[in-house]
Protein backbone atom coordinates (compact mmCIF):
# COMPACT_ATOMS: atom_id res chain seq x y z
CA UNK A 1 -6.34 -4.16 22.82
CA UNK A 2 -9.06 -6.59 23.35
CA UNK A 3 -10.34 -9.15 20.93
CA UNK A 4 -13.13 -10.91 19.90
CA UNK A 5 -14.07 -14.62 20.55
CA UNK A 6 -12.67 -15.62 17.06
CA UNK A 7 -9.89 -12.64 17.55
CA UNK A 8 -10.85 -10.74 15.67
CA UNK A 9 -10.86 -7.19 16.28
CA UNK A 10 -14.26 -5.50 17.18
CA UNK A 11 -15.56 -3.12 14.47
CA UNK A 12 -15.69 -0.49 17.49
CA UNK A 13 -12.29 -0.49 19.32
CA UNK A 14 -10.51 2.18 19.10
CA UNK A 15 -6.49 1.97 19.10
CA UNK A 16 -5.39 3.74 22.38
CA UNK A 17 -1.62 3.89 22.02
CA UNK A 18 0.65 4.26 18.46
CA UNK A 19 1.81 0.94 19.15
CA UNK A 20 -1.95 -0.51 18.56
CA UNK A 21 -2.18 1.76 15.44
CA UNK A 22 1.36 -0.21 13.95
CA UNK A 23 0.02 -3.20 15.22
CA UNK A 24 -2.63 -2.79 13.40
CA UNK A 25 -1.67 -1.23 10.35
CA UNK A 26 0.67 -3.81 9.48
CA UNK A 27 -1.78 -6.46 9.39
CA UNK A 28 -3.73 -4.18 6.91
CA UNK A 29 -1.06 -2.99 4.31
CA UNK A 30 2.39 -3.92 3.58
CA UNK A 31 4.04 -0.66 3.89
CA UNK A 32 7.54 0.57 2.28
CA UNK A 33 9.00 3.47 2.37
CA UNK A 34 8.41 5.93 -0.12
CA UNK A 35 12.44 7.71 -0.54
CA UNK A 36 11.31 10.09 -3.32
CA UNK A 37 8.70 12.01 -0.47
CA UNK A 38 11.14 11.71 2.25
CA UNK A 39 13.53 13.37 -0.49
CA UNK A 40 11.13 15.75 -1.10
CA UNK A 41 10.46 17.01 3.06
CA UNK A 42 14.46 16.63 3.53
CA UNK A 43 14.80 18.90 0.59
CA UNK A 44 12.35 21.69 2.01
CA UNK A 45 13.87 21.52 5.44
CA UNK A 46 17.20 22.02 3.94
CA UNK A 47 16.14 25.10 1.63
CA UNK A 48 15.00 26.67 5.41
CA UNK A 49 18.10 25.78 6.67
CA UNK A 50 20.26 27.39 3.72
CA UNK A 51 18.20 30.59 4.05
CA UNK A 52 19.17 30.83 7.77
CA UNK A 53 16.27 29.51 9.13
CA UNK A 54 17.23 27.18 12.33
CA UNK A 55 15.16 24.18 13.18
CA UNK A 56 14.28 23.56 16.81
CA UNK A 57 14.17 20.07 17.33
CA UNK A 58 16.81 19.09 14.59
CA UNK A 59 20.35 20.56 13.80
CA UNK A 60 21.63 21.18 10.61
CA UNK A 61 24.55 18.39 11.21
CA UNK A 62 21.37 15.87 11.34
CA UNK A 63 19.64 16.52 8.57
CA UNK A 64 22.70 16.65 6.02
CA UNK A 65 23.43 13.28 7.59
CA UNK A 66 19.69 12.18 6.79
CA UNK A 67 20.34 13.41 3.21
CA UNK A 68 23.57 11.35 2.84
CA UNK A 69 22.09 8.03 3.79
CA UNK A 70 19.44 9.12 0.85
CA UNK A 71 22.01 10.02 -1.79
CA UNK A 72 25.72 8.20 -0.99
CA UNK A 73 27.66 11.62 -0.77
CA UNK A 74 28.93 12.37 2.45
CA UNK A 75 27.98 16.76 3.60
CA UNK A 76 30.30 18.65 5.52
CA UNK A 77 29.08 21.12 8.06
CA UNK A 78 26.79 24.31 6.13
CA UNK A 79 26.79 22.12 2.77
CA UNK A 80 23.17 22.18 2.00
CA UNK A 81 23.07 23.34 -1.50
CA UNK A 82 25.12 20.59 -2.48
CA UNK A 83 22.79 18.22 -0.68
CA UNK A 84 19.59 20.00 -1.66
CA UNK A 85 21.12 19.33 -5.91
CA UNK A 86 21.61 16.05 -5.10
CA UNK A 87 18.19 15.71 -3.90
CA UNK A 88 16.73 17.67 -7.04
CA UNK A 89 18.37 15.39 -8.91
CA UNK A 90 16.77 12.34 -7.09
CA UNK A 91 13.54 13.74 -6.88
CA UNK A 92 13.64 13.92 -10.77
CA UNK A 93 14.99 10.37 -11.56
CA UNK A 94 12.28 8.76 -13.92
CA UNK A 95 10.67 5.97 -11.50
């Protein structure tokens, strides 16, 4: 990324990589994570996963262990209604 004589960041480059974009992004916004939409997504691809649906790029294993670092509760193997209650019940936490 090239900048400007003050470096500053031309109004017309364009961010060629991901790694500009987060460079760049950061600078902008102080982003945190937002654990009631990740809740949300986790919760969808675990409904899919509970109706038999099987996920290409990410086993069923994975996501229970995604839903256990959001919740505390450890999964065993096929226990995605459990998970998916314990996400309801996240989701609907008063903020």
């Amino acid at each position: 990324m090239h900048r400007g004589e003050e470096g500053q960041v031309p109004s017309s480059t364009v961010c060629n990589s991901a790694y500009d974009m987060e460079d760049n992004m950061s600078e902008i916004i102080d982003c945190k994570p937002d654990y009631r939409s990740i809740a949300i997504l986790l919760r969808a691809h675990l409904r899919c996963m509970a109706a038999g649906m099987k996920h290409s790029r990410i086993s069923g294993k994975e996501l229970l262990a995604k839903a256990t670092l959001l919740t505390g509760k450890p999964y065993n193997r096929g226990g995605y209604e459990a998970a998916i209650a314990d996400l309801n019940t996240l989701i609907n936490a008063p903020t």
